[in-house]
C-alpha atoms as a PDB file:
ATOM      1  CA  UNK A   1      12.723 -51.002  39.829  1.00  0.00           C
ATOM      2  CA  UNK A   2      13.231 -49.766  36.224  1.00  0.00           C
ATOM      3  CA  UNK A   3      10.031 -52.027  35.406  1.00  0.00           C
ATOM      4  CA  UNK A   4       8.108 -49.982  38.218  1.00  0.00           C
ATOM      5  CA  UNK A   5       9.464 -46.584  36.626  1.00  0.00           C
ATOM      6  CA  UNK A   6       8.354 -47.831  33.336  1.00  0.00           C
ATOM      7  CA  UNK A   7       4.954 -48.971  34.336  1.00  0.00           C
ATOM      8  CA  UNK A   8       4.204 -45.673  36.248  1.00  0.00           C
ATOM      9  CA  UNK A   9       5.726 -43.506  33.711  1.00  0.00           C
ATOM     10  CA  UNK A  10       3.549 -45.265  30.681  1.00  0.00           C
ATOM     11  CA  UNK A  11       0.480 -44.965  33.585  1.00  0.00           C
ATOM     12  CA  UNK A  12       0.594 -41.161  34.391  1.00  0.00           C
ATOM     13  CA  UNK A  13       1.149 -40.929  30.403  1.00  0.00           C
ATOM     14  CA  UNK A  14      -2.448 -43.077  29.879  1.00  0.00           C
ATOM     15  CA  UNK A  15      -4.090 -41.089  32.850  1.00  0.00           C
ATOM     16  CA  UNK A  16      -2.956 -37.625  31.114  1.00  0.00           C
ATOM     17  CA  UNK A  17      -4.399 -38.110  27.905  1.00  0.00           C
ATOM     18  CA  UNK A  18      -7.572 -39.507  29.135  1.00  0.00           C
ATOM     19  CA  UNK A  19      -8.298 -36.374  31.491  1.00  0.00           C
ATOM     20  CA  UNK A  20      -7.314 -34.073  28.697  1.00  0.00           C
ATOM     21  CA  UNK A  21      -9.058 -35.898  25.875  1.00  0.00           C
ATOM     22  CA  UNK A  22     -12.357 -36.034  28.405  1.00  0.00           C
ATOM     23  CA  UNK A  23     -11.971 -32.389  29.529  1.00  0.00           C
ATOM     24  CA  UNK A  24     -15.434 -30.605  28.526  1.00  0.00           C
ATOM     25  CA  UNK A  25     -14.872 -27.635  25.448  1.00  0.00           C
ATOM     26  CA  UNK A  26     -15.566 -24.388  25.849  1.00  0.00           C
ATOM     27  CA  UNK A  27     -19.053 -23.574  24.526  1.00  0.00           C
ATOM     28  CA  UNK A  28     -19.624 -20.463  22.723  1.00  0.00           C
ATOM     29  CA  UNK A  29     -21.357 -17.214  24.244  1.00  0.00           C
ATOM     30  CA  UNK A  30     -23.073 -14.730  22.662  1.00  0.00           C
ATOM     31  CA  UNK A  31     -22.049 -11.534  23.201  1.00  0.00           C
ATOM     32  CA  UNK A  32     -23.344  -9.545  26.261  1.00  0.00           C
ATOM     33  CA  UNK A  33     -24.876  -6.073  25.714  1.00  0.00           C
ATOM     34  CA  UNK A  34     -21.705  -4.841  27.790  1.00  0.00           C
ATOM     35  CA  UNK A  35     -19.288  -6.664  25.095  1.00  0.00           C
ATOM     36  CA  UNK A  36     -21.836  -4.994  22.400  1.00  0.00           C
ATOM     37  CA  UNK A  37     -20.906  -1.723  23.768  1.00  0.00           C
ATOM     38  CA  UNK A  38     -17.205  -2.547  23.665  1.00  0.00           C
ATOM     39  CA  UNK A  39     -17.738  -3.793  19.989  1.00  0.00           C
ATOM     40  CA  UNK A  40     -19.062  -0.227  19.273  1.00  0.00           C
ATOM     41  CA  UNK A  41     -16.155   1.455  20.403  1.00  0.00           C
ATOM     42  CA  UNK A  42     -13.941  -0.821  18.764  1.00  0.00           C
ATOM     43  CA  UNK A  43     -15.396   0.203  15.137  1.00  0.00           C
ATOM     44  CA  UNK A  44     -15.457   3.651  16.025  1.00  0.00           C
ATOM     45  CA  UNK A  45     -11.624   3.628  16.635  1.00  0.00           C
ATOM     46  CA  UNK A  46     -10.955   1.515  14.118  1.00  0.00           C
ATOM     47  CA  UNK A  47     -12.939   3.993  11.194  1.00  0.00           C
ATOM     48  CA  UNK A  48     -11.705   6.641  12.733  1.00  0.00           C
ATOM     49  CA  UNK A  49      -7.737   5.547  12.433  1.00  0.00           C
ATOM     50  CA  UNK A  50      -7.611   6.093  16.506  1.00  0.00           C
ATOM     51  CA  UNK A  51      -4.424   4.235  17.046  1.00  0.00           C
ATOM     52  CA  UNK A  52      -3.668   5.847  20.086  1.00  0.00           C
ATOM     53  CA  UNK A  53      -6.728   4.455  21.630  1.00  0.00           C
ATOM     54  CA  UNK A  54      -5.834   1.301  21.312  1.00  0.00           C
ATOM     55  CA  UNK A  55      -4.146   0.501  25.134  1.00  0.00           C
ATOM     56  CA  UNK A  56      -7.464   1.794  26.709  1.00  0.00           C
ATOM     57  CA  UNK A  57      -9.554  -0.074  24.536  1.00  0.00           C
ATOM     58  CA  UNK A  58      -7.655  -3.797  24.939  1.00  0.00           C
ATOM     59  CA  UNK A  59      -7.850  -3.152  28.944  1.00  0.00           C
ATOM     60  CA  UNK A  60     -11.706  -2.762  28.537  1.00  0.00           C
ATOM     61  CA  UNK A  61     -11.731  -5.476  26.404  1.00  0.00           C
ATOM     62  CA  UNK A  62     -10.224  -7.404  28.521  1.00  0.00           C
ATOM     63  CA  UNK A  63     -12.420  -6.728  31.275  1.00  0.00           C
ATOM     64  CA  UNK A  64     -15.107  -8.635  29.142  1.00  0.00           C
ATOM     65  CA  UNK A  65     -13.022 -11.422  28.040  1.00  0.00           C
ATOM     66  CA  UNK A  66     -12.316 -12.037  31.802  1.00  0.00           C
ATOM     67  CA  UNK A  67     -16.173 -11.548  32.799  1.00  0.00           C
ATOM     68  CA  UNK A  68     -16.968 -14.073  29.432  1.00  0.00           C
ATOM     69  CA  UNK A  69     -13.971 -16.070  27.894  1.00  0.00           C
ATOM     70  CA  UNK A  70     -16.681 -17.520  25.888  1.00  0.00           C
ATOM     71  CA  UNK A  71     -17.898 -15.056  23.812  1.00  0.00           C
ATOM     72  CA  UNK A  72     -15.307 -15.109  20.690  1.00  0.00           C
ATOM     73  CA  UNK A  73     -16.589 -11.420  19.280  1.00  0.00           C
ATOM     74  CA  UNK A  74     -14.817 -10.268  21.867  1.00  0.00           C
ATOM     75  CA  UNK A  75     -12.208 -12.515  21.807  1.00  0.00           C
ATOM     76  CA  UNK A  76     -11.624 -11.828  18.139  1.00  0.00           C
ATOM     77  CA  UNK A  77     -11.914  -7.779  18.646  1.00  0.00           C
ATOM     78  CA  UNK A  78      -9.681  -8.004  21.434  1.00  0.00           C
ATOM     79  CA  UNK A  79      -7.151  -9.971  19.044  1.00  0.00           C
ATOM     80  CA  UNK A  80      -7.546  -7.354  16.019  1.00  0.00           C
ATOM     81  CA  UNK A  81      -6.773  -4.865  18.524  1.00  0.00           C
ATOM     82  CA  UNK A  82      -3.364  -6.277  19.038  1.00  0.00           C
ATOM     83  CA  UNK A  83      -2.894  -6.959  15.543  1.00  0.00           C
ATOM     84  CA  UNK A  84      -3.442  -3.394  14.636  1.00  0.00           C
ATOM     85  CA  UNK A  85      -1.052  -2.172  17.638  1.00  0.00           C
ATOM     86  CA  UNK A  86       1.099  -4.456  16.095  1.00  0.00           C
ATOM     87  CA  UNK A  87       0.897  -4.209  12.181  1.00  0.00           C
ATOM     88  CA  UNK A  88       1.113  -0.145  12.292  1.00  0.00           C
ATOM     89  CA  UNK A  89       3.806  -0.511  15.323  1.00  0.00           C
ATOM     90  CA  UNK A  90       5.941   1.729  12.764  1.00  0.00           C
ATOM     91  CA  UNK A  91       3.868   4.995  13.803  1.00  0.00           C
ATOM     92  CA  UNK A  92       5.936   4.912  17.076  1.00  0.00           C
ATOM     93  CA  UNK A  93       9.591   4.438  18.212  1.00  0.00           C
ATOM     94  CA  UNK A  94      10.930   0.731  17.491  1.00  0.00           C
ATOM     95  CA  UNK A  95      10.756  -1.297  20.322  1.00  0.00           C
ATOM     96  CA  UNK A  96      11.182  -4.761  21.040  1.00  0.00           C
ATOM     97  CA  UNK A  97       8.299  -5.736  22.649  1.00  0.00           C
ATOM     98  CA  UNK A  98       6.214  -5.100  19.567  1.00  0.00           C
ATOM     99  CA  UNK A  99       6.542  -8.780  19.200  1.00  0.00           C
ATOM    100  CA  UNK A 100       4.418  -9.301  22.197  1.00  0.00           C
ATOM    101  CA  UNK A 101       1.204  -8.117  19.946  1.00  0.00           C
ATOM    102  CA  UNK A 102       1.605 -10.436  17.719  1.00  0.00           C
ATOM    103  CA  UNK A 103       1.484 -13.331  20.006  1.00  0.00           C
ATOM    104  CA  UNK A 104      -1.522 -12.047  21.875  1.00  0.00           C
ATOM    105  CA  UNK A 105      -3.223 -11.535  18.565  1.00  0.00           C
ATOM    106  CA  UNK A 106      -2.031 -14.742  17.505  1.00  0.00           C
ATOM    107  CA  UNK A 107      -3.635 -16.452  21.337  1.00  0.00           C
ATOM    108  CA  UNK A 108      -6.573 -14.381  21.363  1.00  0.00           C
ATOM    109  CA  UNK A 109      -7.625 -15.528  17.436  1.00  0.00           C
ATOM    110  CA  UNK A 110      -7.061 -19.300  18.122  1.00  0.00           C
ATOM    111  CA  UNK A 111      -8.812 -19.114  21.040  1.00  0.00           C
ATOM    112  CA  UNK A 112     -11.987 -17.425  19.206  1.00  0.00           C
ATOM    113  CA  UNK A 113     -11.666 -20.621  16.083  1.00  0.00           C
ATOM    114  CA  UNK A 114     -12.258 -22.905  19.211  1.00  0.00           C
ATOM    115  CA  UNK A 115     -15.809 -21.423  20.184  1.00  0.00           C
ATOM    116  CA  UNK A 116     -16.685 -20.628  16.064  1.00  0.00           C
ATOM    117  CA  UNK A 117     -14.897 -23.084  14.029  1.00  0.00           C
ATOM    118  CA  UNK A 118     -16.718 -22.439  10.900  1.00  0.00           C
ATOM    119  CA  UNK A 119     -16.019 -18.857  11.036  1.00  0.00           C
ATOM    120  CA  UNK A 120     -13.214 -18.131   8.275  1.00  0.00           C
ATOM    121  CA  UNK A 121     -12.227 -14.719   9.391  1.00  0.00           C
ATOM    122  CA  UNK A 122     -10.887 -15.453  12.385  1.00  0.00           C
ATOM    123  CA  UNK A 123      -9.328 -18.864  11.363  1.00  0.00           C
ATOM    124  CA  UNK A 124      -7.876 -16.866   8.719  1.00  0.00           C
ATOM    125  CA  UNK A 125      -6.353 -14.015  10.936  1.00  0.00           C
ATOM    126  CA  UNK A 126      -5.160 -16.982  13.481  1.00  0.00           C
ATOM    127  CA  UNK A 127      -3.738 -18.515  11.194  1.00  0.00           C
ATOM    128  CA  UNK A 128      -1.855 -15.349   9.520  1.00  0.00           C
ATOM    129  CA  UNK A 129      -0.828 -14.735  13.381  1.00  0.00           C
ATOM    130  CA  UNK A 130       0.508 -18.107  13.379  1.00  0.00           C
ATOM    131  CA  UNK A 131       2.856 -17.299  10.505  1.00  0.00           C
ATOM    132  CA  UNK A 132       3.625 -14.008  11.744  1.00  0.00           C
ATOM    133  CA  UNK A 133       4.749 -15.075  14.919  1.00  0.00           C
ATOM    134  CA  UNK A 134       6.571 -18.079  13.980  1.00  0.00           C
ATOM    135  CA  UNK A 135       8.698 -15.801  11.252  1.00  0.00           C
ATOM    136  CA  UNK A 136       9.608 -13.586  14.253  1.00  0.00           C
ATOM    137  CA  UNK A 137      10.531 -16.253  16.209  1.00  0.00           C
ATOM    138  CA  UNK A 138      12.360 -18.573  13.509  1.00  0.00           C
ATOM    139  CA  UNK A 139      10.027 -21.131  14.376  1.00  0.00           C
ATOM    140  CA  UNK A 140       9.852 -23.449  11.281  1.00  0.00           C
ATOM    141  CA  UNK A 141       7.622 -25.723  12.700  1.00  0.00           C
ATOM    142  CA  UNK A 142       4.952 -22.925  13.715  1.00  0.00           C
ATOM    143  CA  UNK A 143       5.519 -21.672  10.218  1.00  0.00           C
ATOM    144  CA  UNK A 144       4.565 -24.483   8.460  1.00  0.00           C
ATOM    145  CA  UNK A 145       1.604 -25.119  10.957  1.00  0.00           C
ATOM    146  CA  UNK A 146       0.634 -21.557  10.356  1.00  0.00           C
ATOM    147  CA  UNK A 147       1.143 -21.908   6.551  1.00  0.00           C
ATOM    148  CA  UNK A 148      -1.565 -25.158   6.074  1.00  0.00           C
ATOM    149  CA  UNK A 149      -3.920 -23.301   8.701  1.00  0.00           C
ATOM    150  CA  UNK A 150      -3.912 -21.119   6.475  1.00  0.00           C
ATOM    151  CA  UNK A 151      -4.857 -23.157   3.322  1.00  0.00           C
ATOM    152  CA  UNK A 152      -7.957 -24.248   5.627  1.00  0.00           C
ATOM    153  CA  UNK A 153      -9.286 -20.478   5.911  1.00  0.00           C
ATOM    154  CA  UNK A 154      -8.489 -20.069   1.755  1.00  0.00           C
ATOM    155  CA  UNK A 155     -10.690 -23.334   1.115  1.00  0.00           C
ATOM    156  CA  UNK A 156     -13.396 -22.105   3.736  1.00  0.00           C
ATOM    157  CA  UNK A 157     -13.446 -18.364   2.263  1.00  0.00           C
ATOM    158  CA  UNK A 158     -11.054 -18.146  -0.643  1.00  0.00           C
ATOM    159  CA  UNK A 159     -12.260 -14.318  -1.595  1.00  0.00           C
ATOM    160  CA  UNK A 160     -11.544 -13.191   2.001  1.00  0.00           C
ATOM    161  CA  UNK A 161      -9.003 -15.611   2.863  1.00  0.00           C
ATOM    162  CA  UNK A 162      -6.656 -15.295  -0.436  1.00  0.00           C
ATOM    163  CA  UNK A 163      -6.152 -11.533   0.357  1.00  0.00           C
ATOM    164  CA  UNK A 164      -5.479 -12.944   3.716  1.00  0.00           C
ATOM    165  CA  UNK A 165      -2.694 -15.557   2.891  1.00  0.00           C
ATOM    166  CA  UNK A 166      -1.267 -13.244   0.150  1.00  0.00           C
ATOM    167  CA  UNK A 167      -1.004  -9.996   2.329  1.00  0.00           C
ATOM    168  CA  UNK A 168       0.690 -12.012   4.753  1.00  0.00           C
ATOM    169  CA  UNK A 169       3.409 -13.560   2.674  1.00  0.00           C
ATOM    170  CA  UNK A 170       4.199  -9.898   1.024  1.00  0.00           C
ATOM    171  CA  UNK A 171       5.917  -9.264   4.042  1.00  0.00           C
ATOM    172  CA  UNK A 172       9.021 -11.697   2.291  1.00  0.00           C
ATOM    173  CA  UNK A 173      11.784 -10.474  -0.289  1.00  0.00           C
ATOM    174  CA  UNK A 174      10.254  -9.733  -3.808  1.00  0.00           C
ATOM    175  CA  UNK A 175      12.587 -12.730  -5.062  1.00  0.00           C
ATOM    176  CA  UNK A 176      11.351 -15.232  -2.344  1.00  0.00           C
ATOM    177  CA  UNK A 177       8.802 -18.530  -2.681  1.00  0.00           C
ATOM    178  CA  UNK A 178       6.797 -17.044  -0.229  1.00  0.00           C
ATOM    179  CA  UNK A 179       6.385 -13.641  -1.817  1.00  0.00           C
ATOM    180  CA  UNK A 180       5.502 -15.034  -5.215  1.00  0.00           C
ATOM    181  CA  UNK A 181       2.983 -17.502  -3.825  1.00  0.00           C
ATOM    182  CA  UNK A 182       1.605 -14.631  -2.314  1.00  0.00           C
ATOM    183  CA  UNK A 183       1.128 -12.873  -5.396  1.00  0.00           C
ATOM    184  CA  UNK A 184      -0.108 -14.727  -7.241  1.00  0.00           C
ATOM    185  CA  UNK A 185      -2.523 -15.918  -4.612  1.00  0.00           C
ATOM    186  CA  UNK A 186      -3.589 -11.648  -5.148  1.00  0.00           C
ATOM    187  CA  UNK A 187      -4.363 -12.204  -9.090  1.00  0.00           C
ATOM    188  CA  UNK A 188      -6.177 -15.299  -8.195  1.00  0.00           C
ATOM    189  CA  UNK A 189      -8.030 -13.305  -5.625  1.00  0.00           C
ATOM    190  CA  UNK A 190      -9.539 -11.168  -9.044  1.00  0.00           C
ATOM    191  CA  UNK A 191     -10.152 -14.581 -10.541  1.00  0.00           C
ATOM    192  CA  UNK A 192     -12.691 -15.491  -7.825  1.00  0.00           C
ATOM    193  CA  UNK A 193     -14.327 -11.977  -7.141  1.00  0.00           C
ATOM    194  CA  UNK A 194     -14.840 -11.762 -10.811  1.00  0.00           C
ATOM    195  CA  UNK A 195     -15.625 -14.961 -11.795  1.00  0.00           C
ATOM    196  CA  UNK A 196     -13.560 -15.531 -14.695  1.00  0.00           C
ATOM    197  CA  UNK A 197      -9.768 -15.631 -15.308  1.00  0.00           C
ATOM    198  CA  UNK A 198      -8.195 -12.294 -15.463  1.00  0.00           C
ATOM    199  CA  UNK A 199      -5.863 -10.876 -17.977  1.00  0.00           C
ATOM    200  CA  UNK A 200      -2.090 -11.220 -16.483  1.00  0.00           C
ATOM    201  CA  UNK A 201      -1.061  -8.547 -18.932  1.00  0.00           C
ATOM    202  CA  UNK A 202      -2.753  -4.782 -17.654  1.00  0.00           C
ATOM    203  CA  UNK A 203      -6.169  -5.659 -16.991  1.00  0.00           C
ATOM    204  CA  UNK A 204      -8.628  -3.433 -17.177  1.00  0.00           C
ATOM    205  CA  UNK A 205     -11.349  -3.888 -14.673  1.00  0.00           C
ATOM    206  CA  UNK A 206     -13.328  -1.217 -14.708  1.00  0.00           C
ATOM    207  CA  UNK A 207     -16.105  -3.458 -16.512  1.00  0.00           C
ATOM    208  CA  UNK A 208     -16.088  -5.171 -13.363  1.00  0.00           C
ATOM    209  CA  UNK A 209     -17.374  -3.201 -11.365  1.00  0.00           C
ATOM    210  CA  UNK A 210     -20.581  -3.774 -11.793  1.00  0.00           C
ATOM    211  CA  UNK A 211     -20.919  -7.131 -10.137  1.00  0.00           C
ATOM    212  CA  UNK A 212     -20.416  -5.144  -6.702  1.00  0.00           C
ATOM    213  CA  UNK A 213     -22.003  -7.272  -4.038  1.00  0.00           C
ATOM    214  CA  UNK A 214     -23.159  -6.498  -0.729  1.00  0.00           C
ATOM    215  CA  UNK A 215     -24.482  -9.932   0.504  1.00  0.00           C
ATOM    216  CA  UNK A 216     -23.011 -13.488   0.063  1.00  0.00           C
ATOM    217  CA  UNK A 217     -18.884 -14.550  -0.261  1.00  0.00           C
ATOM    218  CA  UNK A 218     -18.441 -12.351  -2.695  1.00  0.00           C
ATOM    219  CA  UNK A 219     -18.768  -9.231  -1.037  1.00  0.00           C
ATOM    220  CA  UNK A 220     -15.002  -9.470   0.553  1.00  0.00           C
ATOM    221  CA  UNK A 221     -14.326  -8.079  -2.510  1.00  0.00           C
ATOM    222  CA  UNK A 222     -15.894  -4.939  -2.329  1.00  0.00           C
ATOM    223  CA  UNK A 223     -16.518  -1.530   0.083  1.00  0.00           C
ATOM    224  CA  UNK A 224     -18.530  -2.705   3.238  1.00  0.00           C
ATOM    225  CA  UNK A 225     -19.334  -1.218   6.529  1.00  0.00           C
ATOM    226  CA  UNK A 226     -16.432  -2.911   8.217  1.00  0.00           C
ATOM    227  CA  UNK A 227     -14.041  -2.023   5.701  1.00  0.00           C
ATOM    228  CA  UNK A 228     -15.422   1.288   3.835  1.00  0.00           C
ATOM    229  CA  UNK A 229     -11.956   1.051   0.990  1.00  0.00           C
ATOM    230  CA  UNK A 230     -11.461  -2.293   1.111  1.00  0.00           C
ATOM    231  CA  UNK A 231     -11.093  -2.211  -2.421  1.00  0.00           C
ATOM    232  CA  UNK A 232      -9.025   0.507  -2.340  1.00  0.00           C
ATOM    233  CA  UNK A 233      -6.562  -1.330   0.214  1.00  0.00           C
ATOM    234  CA  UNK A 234      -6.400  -4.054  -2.014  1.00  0.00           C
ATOM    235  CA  UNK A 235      -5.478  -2.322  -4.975  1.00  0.00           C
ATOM    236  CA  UNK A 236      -2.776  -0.371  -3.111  1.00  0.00           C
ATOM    237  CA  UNK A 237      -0.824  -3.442  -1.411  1.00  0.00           C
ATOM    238  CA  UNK A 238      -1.080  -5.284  -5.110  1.00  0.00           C
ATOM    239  CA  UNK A 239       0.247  -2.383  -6.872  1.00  0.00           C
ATOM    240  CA  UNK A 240       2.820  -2.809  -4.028  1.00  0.00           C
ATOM    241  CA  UNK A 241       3.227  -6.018  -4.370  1.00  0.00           C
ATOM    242  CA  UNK A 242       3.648  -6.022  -8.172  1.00  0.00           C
ATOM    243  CA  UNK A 243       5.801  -2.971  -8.447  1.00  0.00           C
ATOM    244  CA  UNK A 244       8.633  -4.485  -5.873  1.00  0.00           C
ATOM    245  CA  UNK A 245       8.287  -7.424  -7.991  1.00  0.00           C
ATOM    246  CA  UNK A 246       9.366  -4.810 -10.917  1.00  0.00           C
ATOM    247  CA  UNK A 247       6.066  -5.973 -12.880  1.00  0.00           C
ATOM    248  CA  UNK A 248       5.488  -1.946 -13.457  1.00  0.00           C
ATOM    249  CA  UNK A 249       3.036  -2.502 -16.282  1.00  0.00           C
ATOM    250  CA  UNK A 250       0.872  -4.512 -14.280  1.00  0.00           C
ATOM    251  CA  UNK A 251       1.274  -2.664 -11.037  1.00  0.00           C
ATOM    252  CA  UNK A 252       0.377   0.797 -12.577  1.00  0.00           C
ATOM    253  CA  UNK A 253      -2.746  -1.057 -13.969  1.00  0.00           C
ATOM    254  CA  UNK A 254      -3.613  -2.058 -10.372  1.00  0.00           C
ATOM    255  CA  UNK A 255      -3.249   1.410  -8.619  1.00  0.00           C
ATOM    256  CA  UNK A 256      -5.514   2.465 -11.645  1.00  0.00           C
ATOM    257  CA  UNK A 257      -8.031   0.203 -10.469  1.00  0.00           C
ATOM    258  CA  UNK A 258      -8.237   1.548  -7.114  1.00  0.00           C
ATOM    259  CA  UNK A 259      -9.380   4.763  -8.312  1.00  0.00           C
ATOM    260  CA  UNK A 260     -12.816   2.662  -9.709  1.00  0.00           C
ATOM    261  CA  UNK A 261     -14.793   3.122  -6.761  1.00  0.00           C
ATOM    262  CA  UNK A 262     -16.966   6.250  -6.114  1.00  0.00           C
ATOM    263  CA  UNK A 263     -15.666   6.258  -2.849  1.00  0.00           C
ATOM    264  CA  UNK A 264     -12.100   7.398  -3.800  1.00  0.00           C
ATOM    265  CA  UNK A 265     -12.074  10.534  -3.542  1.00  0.00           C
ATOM    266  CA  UNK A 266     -13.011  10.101  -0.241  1.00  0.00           C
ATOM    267  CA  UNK A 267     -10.302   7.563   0.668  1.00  0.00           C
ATOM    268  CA  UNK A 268      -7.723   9.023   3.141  1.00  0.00           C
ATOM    269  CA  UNK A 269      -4.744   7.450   1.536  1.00  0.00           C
ATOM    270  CA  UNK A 270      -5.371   8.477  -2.238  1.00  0.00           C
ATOM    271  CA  UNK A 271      -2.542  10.983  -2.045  1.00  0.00           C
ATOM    272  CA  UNK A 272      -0.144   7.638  -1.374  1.00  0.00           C
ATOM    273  CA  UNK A 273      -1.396   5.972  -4.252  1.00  0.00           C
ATOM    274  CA  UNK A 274      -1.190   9.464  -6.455  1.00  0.00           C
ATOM    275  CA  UNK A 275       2.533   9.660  -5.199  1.00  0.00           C
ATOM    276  CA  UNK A 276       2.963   6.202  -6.172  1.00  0.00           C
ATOM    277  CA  UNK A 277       2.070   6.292  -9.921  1.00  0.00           C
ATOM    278  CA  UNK A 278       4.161   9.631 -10.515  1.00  0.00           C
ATOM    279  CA  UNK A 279       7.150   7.472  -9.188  1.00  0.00           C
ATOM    280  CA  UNK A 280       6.128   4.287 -10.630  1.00  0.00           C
ATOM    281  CA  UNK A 281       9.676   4.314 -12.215  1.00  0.00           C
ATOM    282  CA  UNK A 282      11.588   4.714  -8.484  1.00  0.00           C
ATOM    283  CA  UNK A 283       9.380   2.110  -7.191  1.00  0.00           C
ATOM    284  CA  UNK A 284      11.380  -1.336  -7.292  1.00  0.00           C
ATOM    285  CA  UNK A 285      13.903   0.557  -5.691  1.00  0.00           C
ATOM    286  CA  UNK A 286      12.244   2.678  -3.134  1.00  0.00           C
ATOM    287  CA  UNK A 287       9.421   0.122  -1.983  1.00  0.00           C
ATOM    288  CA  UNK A 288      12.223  -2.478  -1.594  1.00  0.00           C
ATOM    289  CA  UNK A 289      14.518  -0.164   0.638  1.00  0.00           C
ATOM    290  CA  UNK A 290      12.864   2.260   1.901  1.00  0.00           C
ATOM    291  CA  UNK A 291      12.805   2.372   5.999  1.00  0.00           C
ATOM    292  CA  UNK A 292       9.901   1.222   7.746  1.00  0.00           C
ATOM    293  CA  UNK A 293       9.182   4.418   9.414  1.00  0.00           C
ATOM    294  CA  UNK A 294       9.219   6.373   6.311  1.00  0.00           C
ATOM    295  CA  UNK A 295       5.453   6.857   6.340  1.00  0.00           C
ATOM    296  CA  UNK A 296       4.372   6.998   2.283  1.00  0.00           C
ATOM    297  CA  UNK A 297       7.126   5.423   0.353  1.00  0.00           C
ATOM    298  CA  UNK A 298       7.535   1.825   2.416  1.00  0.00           C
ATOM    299  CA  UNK A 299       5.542  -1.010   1.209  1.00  0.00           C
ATOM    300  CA  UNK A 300       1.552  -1.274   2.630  1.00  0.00           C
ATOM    301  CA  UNK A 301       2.584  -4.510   4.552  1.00  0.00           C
ATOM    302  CA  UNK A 302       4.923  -2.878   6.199  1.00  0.00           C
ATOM    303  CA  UNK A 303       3.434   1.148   6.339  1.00  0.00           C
ATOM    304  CA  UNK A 304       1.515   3.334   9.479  1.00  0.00           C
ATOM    305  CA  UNK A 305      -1.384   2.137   7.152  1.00  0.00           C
ATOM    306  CA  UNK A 306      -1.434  -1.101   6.764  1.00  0.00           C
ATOM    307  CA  UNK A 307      -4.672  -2.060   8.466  1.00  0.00           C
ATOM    308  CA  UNK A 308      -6.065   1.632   7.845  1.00  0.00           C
ATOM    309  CA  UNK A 309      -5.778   1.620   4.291  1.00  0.00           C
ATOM    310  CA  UNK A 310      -8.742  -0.493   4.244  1.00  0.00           C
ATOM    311  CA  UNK A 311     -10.387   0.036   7.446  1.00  0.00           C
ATOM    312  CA  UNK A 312     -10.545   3.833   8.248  1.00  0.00           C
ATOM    313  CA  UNK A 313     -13.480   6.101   6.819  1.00  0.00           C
ATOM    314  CA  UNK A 314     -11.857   9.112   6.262  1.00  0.00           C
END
């Protein structure tokens, strides 16, 4: 009898991996011109800092998703929505279920690196999901998935991908592995963008800006349509990053930076970084305690504008 048991057990085992390893893959859709339309209204709320469109927007979404589960723009829209309901969650009161975002964004992002594989945005925000998730959930294994899925988006788009991986680990004490890694994966970031190794002691790169791209890898680095102060963003969360480190030198040279760009002084969140260098002093202190509802004074990573810092026109 135990031989029988044995025999059927190690048969239903063989019969289950060949079905599964035989099962046809999803094959990748293009987007339908009603998913288009969706797409539309999903920039317009993001440039337009629309948080409070967000529910509506992931039901219609969804509605698409469940007319196509094949077409991973919408799958990947649908998961940014969720990330951004879930990285700003600090505009409304706390709740608990908060953590449900970040598993949806985290579902909705693998799923859309199964129909476009060589797309590195979306294997980078799965994987950041990933890590995100599994830190919530004290899920070491997931963590460590999360972590090398994440050194597969760096090697497939390392000037998109670095920001990625770094903005992700900020989220850990200033005195952590994970934090440092993080930062310095932010200088190296600068390294790549720029093309040369950058000064660790106050850079100044304004003489950078002229290799501003628009076309190619390298223009993650700068302003684009999806993200009109990208650079901006960036310069913010590494002055962040740099000042809770209590690097102050090198963290005022960083907000400097952000004020390169022409667009500035149209950015919606250059008051924060103006409040930020008249405190630079305070900051260890403040950007290390500071509650995460307190809207200007808590670190980007964890701030009302941590995807809007980058994302929203004005």
């Amino acid at each position: 009898m135990r031989l029988l048991l044995a025999l059927a057990t190690l048969t239903f085992a063989g019969c289950s991996w060949l079905a599964t390893a035989t099962a046809p893959a999803k094959v990748a859709n293009p987007p339908s011109d009603r998913a288009q339309l969706q797409a539309r209204a999903f920039w317009d709320a993001l440039h337009n800092g629309q948080y409070d469109r967000i529910d509506d927007l992931l039901e219609s979404h969804m509605q698409v998703v469940l007319s196509d589960p094949a077409d991973p723009l919408t799958l990947s829209h649908t998961g940014w929505l969720h990330a951004w309901k879930f990285s700003e969650r600090n505009r409304k009161a706390p709740s608990a279920r908060s953590v449900e975002h970040a598993t949806e964004a985290r579902r909705l992002f693998e799923e859309a690196v199964l129909l476009a594989p060589d797309e590195a945005r979306y294997r980078g925000f799965y994987a950041g999901f990933t890590m995100a998730e599994a830190g919530i959930l004290k899920n070491e294994k997931q963590l460590r998935q999360g972590y090398y899925e994440m050194k597969h988006a760096v090697a497939m788009w390392p000037e998109f991908n670095l920001f990625t991986s770094g903005y992700v680990m900020s989220i850990n004490p200033p005195d952590s592995a994970p934090f440092k890694e993080g930062l310095a994966q932010q200088w190296e970031t600068l390294d790549v963008c720029f093309g040369e190794k950058i000064s660790r002691d106050r850079p100044d790169l304004g003489k950078y800006m002229v290799l501003e791209a628009t076309e190619g890898p390298k223009r993650a680095c700068w302003n684009s349509w999806i993200a009109p102060h990208n650079f901006e963003g960036f310069f913010l969360n590494f002055g962040d990053m740099l000042a809770r480190a209590n690097d102050l030198p090198n963290a005022r040279a960083m907000y400097e930076a952000a004020r390169l760009p022409k667009s500035y002084v149209q950015w919606p969140y250059r008051d924060v970084l103006e409040r930020r260098l008249a405190r630079l002093e305070q900051l260890p202190v403040v950007l290390n305690s500071a509650p995460p509802n307190e809207a200007e004074m808590t670190s980007m990573i964890n701030s009302r504008f941590s995807c809007m810092a980058c994302h929203q026109k004005n």
